[in-house]
PDB file of N, CA and C in Angstrom:
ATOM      1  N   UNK A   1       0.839  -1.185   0.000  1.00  0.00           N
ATOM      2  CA  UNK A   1       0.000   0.000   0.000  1.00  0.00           C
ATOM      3  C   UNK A   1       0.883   1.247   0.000  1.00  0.00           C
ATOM      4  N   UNK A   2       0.819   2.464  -0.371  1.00  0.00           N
ATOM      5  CA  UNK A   2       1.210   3.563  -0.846  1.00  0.00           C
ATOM      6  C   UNK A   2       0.959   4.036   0.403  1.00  0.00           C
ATOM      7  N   UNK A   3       2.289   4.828   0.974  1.00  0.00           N
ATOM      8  CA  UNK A   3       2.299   5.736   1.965  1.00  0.00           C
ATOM      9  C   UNK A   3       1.498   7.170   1.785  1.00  0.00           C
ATOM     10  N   UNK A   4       0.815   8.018   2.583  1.00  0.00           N
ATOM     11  CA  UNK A   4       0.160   8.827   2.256  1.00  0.00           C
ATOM     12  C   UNK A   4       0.889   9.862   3.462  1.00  0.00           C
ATOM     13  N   UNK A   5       1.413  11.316   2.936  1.00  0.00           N
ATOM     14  CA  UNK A   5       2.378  12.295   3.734  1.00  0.00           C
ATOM     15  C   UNK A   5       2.042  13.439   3.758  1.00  0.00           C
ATOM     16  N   UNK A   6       2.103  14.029   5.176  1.00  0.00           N
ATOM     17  CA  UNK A   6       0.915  15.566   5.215  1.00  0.00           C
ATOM     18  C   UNK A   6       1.647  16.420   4.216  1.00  0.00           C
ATOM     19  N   UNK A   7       1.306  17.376   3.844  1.00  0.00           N
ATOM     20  CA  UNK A   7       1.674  18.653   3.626  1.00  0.00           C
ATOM     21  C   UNK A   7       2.948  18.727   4.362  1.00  0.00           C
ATOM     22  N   UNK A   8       2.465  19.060   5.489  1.00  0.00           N
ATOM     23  CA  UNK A   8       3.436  19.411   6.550  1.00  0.00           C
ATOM     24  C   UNK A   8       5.277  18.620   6.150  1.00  0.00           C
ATOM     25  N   UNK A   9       4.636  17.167   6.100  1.00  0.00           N
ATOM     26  CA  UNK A   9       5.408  16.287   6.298  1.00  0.00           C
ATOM     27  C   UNK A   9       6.518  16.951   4.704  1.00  0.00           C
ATOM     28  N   UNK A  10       5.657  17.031   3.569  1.00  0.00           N
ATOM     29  CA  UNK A  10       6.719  16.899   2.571  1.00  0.00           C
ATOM     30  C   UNK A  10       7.407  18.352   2.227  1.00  0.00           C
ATOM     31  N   UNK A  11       6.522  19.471   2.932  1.00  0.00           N
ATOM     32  CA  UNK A  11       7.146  20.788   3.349  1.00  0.00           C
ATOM     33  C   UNK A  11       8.740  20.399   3.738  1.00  0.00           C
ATOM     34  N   UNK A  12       8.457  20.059   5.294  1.00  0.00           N
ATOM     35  CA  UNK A  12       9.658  19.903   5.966  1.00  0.00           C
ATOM     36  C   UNK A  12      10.518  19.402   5.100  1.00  0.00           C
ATOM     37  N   UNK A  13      10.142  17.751   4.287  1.00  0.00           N
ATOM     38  CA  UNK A  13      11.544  17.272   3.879  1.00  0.00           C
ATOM     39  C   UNK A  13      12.136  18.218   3.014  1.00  0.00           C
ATOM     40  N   UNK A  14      11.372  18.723   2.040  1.00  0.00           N
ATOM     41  CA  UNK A  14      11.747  19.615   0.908  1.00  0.00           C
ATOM     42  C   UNK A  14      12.783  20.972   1.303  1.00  0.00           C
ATOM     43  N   UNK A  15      12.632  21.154   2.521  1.00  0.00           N
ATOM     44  CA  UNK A  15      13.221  22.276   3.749  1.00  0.00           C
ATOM     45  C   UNK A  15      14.555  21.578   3.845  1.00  0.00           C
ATOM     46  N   UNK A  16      14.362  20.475   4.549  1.00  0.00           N
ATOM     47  CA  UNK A  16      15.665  19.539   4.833  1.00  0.00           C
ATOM     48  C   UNK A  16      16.620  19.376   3.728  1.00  0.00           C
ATOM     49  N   UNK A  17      16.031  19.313   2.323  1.00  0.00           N
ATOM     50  CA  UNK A  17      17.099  18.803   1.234  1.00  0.00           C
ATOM     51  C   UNK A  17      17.451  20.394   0.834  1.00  0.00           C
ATOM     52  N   UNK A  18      16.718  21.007   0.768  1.00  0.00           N
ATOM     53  CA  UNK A  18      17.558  22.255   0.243  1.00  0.00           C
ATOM     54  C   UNK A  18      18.434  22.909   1.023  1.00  0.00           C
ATOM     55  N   UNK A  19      18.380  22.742   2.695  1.00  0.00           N
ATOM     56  CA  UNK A  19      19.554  23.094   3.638  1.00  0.00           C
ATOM     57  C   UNK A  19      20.597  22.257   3.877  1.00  0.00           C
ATOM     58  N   UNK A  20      20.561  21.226   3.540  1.00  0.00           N
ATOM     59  CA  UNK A  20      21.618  20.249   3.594  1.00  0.00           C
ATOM     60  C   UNK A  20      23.018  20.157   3.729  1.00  0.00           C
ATOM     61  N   UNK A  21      23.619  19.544   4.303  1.00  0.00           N
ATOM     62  CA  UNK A  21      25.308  19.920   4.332  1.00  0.00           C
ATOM     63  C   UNK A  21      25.905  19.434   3.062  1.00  0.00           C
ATOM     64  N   UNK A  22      26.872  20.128   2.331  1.00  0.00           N
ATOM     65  CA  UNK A  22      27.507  19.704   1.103  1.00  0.00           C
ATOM     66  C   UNK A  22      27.717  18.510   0.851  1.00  0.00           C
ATOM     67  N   UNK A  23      28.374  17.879   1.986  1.00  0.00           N
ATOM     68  CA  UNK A  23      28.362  15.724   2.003  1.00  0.00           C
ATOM     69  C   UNK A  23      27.308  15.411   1.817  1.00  0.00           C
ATOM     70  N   UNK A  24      26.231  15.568   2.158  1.00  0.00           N
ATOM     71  CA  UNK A  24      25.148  15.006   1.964  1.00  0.00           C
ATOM     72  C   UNK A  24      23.995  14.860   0.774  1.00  0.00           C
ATOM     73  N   UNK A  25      23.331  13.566   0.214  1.00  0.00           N
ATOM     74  CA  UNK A  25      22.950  13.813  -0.967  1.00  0.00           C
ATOM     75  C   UNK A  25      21.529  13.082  -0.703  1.00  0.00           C
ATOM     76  N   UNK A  26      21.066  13.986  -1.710  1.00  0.00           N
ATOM     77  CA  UNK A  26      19.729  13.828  -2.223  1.00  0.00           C
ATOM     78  C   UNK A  26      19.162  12.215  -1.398  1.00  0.00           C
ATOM     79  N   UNK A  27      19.657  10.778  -1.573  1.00  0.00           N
ATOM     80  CA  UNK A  27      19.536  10.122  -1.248  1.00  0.00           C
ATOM     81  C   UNK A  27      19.580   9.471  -0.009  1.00  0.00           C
ATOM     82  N   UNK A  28      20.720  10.300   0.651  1.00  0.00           N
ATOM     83  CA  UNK A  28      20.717   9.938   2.395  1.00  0.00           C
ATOM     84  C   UNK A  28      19.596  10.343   3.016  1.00  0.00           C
ATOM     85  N   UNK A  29      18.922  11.963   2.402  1.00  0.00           N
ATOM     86  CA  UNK A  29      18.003  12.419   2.868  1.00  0.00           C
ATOM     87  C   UNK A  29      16.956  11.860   3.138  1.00  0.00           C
ATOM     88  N   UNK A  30      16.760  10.940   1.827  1.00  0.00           N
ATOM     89  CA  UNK A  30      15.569   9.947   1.651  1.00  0.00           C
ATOM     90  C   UNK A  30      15.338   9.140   2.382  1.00  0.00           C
ATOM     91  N   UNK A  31      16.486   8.414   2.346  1.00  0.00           N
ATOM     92  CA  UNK A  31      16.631   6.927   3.172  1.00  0.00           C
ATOM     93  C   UNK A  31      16.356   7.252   5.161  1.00  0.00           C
ATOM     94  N   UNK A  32      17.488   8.977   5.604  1.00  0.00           N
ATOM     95  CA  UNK A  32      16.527   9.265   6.303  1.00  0.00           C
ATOM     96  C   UNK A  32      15.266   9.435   6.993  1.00  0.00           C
ATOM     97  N   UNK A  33      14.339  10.027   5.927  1.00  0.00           N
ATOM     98  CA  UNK A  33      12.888  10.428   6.214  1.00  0.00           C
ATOM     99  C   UNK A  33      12.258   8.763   5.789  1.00  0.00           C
ATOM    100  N   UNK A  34      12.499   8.069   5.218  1.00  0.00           N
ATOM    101  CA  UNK A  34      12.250   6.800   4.906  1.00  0.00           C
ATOM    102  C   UNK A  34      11.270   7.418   3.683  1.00  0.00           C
ATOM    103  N   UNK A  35      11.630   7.936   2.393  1.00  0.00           N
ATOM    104  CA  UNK A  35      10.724   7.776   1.463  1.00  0.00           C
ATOM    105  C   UNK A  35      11.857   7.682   0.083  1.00  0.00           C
ATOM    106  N   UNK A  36      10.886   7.678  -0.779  1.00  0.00           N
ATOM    107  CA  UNK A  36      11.735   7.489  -1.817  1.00  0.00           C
ATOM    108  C   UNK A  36      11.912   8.263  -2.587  1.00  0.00           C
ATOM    109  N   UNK A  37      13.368   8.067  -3.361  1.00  0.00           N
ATOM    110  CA  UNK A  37      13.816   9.421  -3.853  1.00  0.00           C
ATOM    111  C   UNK A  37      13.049  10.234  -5.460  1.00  0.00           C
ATOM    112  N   UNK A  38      12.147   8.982  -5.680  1.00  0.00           N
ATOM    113  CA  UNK A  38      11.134   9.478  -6.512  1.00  0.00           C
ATOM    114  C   UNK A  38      10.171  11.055  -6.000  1.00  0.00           C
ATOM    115  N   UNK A  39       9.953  10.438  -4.819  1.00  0.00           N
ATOM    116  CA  UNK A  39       8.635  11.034  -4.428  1.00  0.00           C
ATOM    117  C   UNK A  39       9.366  12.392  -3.672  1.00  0.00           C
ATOM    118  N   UNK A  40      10.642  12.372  -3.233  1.00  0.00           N
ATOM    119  CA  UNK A  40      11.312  13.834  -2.513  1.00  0.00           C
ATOM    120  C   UNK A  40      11.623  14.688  -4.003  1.00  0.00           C
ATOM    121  N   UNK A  41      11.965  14.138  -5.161  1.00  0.00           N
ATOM    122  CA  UNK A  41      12.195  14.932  -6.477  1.00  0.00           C
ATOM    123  C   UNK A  41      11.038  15.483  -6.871  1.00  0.00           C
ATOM    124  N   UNK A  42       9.826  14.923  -6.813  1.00  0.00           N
ATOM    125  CA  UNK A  42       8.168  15.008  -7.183  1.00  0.00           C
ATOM    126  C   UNK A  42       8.182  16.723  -6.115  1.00  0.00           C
ATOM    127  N   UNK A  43       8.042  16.266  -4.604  1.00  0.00           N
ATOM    128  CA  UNK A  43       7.855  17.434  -3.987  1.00  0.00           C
ATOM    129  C   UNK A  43       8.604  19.057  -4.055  1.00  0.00           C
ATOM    130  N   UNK A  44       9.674  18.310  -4.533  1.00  0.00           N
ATOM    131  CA  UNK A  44      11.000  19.486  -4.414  1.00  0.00           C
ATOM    132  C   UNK A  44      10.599  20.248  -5.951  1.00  0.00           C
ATOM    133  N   UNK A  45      10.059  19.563  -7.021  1.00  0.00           N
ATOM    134  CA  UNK A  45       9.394  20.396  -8.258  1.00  0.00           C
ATOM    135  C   UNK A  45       8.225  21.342  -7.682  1.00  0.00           C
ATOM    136  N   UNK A  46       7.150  20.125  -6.872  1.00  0.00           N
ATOM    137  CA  UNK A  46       6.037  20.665  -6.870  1.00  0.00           C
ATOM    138  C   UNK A  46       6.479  21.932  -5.994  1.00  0.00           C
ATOM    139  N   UNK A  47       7.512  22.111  -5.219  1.00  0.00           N
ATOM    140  CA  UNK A  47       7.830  23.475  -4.167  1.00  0.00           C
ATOM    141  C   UNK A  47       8.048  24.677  -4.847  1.00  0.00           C
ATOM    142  N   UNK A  48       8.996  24.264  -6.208  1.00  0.00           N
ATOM    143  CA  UNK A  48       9.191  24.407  -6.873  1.00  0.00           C
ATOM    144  C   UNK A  48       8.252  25.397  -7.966  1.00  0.00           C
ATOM    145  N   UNK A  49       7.017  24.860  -8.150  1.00  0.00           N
ATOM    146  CA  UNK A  49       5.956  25.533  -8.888  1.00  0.00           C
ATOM    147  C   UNK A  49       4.845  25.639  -8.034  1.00  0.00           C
ATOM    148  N   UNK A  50       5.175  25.882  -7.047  1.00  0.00           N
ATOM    149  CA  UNK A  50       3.947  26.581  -5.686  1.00  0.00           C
ATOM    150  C   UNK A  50       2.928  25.437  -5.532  1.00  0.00           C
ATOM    151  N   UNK A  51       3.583  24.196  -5.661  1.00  0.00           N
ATOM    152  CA  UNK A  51       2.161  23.633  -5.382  1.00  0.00           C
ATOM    153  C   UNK A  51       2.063  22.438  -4.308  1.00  0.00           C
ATOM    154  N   UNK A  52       2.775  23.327  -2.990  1.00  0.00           N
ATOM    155  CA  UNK A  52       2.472  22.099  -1.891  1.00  0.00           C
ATOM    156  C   UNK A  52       2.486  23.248  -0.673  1.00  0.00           C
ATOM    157  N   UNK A  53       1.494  24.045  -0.618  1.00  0.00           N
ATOM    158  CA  UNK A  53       1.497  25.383   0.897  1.00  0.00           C
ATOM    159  C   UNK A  53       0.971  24.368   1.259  1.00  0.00           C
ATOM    160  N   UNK A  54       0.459  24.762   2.773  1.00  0.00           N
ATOM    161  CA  UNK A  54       0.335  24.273   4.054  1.00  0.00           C
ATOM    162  C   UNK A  54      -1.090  24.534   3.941  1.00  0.00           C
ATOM    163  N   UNK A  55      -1.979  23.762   4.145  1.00  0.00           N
ATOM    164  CA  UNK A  55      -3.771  24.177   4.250  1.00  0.00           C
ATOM    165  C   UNK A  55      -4.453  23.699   2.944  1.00  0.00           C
ATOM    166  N   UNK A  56      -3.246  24.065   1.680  1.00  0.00           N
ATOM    167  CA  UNK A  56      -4.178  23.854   0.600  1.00  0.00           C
ATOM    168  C   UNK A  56      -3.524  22.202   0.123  1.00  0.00           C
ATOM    169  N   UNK A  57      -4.350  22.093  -1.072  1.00  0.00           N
ATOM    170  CA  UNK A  57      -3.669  21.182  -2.033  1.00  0.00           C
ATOM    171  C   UNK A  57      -2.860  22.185  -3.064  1.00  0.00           C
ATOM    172  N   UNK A  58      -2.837  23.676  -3.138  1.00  0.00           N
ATOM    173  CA  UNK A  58      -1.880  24.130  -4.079  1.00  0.00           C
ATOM    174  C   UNK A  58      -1.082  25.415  -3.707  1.00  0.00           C
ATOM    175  N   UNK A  59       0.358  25.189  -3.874  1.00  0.00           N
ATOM    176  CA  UNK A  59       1.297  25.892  -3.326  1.00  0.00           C
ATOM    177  C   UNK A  59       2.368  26.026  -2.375  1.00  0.00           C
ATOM    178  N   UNK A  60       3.590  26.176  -2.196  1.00  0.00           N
ATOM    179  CA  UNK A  60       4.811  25.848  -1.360  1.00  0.00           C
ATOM    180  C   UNK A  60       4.592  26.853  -0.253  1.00  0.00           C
ATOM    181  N   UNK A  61       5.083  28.244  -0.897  1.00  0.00           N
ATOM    182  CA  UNK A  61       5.710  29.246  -0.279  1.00  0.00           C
ATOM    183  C   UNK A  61       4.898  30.774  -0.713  1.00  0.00           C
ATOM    184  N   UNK A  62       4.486  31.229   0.256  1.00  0.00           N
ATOM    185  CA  UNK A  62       4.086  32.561  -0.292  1.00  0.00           C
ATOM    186  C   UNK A  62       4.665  33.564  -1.134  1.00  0.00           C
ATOM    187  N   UNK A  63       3.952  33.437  -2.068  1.00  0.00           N
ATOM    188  CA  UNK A  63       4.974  34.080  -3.087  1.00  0.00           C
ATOM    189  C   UNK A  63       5.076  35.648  -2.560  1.00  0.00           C
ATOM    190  N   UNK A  64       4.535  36.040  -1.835  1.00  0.00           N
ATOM    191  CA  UNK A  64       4.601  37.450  -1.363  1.00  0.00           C
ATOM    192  C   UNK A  64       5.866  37.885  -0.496  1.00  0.00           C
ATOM    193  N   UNK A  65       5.820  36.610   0.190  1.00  0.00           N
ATOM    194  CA  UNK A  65       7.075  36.182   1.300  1.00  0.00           C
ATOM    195  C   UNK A  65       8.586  35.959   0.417  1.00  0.00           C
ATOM    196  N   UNK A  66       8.640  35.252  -0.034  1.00  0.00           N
ATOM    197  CA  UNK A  66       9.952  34.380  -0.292  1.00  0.00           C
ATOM    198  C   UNK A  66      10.302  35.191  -1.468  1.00  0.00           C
ATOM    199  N   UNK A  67      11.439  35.766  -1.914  1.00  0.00           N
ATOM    200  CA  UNK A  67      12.095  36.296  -3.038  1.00  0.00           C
ATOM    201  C   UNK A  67      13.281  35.255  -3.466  1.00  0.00           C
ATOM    202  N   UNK A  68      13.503  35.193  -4.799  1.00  0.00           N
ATOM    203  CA  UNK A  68      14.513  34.288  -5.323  1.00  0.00           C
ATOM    204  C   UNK A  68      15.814  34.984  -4.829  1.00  0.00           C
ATOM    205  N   UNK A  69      16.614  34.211  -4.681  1.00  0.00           N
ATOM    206  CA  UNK A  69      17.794  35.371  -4.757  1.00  0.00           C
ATOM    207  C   UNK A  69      18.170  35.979  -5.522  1.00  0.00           C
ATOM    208  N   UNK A  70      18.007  35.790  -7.069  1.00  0.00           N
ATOM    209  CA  UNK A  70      18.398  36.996  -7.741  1.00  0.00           C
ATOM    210  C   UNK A  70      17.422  38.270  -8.120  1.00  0.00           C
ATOM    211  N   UNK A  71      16.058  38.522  -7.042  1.00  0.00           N
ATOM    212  CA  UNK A  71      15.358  39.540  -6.570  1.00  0.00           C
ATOM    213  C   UNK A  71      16.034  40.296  -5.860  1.00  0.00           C
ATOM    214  N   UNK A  72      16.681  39.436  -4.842  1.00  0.00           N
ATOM    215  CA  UNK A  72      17.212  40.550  -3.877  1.00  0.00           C
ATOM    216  C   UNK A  72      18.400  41.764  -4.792  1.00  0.00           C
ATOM    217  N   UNK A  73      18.080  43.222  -4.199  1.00  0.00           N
ATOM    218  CA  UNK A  73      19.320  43.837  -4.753  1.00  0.00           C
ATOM    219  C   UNK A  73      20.831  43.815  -3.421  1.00  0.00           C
ATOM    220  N   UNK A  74      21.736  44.509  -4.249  1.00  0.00           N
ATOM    221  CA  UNK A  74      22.863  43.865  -3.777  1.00  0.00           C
ATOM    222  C   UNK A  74      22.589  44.499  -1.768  1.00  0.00           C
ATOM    223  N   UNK A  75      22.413  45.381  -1.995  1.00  0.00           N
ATOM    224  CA  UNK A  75      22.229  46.484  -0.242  1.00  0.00           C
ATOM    225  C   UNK A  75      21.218  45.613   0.205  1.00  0.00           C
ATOM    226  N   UNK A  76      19.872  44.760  -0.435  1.00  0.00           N
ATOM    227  CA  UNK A  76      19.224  43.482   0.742  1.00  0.00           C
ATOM    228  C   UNK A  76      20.300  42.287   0.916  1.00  0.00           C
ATOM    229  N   UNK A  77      21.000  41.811  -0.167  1.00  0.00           N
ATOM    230  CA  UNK A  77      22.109  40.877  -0.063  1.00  0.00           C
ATOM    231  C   UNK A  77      22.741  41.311   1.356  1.00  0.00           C
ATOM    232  N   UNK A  78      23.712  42.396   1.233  1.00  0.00           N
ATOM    233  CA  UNK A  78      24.289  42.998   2.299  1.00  0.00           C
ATOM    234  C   UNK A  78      24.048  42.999   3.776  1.00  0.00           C
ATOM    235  N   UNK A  79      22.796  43.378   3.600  1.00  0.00           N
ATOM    236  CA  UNK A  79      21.898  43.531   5.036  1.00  0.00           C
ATOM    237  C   UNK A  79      22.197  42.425   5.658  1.00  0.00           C
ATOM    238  N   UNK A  80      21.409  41.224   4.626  1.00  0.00           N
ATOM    239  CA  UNK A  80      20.582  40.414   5.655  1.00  0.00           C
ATOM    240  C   UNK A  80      22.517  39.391   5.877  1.00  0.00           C
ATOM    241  N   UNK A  81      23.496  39.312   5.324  1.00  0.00           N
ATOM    242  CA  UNK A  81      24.596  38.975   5.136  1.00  0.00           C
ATOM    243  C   UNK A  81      25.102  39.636   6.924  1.00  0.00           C
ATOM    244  N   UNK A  82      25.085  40.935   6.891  1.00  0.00           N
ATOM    245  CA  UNK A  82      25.722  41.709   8.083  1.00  0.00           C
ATOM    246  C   UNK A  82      24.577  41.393   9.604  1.00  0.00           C
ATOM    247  N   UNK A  83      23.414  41.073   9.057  1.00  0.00           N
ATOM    248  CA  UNK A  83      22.647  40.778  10.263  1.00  0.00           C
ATOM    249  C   UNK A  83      22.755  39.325  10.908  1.00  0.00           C
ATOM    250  N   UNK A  84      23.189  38.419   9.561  1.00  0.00           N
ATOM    251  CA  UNK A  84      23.593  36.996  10.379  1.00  0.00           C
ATOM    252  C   UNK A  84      24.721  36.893  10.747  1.00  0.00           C
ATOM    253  N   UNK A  85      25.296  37.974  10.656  1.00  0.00           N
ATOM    254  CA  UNK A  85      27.176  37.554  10.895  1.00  0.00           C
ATOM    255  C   UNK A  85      27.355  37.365  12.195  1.00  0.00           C
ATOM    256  N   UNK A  86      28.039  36.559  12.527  1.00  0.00           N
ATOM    257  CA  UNK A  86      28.644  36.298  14.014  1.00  0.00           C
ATOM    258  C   UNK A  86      27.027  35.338  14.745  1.00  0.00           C
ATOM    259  N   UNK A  87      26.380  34.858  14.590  1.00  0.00           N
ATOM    260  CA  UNK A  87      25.207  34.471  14.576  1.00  0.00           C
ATOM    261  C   UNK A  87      25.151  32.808  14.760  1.00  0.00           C
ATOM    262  N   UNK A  88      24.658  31.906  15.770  1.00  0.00           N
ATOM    263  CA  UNK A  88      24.722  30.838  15.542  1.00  0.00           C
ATOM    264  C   UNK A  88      23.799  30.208  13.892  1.00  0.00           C
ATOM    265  N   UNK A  89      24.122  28.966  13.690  1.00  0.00           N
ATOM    266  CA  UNK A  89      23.478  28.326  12.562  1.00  0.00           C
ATOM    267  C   UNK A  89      21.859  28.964  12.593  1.00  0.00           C
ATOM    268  N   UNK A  90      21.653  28.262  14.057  1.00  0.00           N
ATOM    269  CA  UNK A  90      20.118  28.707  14.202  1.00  0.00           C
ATOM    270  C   UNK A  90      19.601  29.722  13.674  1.00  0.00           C
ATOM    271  N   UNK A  91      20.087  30.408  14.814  1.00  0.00           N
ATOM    272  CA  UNK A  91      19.455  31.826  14.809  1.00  0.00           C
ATOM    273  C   UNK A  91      19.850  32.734  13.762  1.00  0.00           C
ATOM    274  N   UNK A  92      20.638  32.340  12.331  1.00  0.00           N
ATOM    275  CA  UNK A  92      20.894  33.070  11.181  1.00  0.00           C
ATOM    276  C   UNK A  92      19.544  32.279  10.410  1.00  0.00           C
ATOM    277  N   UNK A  93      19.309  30.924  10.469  1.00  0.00           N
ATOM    278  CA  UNK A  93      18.378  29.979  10.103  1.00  0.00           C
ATOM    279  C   UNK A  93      17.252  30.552   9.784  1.00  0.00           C
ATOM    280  N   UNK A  94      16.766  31.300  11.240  1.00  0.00           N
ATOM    281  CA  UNK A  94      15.254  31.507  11.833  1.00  0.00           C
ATOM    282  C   UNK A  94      15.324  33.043  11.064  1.00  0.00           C
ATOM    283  N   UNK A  95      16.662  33.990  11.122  1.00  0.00           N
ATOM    284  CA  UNK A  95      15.967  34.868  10.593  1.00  0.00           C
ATOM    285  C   UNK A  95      16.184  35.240   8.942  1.00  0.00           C
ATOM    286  N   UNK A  96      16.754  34.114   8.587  1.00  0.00           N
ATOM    287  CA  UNK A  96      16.103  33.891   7.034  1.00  0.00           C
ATOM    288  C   UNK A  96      15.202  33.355   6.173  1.00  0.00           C
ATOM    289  N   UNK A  97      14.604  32.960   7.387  1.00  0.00           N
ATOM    290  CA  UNK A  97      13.324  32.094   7.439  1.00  0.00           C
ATOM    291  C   UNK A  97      12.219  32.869   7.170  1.00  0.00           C
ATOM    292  N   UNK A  98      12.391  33.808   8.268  1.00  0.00           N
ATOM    293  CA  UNK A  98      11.923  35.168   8.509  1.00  0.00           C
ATOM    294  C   UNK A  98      11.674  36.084   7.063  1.00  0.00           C
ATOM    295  N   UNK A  99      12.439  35.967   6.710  1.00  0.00           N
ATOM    296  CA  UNK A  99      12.682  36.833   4.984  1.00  0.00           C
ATOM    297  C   UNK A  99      12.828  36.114   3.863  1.00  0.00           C
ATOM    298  N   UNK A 100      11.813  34.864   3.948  1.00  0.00           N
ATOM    299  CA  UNK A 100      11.393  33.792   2.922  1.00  0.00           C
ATOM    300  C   UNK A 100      12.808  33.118   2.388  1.00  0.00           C
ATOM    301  N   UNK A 101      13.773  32.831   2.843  1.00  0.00           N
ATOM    302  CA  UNK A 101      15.006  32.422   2.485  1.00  0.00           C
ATOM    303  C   UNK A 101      15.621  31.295   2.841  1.00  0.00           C
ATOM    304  N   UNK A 102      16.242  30.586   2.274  1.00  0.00           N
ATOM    305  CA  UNK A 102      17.136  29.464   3.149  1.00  0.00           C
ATOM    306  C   UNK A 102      18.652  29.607   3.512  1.00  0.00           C
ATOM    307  N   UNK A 103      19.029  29.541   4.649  1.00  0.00           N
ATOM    308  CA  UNK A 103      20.300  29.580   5.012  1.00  0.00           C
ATOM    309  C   UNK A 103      21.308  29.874   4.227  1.00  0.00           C
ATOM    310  N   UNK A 104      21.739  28.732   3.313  1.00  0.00           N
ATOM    311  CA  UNK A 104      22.475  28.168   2.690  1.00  0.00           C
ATOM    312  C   UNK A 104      22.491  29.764   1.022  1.00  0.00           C
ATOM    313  N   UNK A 105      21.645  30.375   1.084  1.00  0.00           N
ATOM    314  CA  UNK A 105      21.721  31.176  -0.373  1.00  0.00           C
ATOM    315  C   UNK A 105      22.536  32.818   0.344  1.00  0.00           C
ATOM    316  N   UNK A 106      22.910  32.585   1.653  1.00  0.00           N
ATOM    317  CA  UNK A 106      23.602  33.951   1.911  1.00  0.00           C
ATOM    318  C   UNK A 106      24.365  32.729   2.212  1.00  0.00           C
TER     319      UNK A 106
END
């Protein structure tokens, strides 16, 4: 029988693979969360083209919220760069989180 995974659930992983440590690949992730690497590529598109938010059946990320990085201009680059500096993992984490972003793109 076919596993069935909240929202929630394929949010997070999709969160998890795009923050990932450089050693780590696509597949550990999987074998991690115990799914398959079919179905984490499926979600990471659908995040991809807004279509896994939280509540609905369509959409990731508020598009109002989250800017690509090559939206940002160079003085938001800067900012949010000088506001995580000296900053644990976390708490640079949470406040790029904060400004629709993932860690890993500053």
């Amino acid at each position: 029988m076919r596993a069935k995974f909240s929202q929630s659930f394929k949010i997070q992983a999709v969160e998890k693979v795009l923050s990932r440590s450089n050693g780590t690949t696509m597949s550990q992730v999987a074998n991690d969360l115990q799914v398959s690497l079919s179905s984490l590529n499926k979600w990471i598109v659908q995040s991809r083209e807004q279509a896994l938010e939280p509540g609905t059946e369509v959409g990731l990320m508020s598009q109002s919220k989250e800017k690509r990085p090559q939206d940002w201009s160079l003085q938001e680059r800067l900012q949010i760069i000088i506001q995580c500096d000296g900053l644990s993992d976390e708490e640079a984490s949470s406040i790029c989180r904060e400004q629709g972003l993932h860690r890993h793109i500053i």
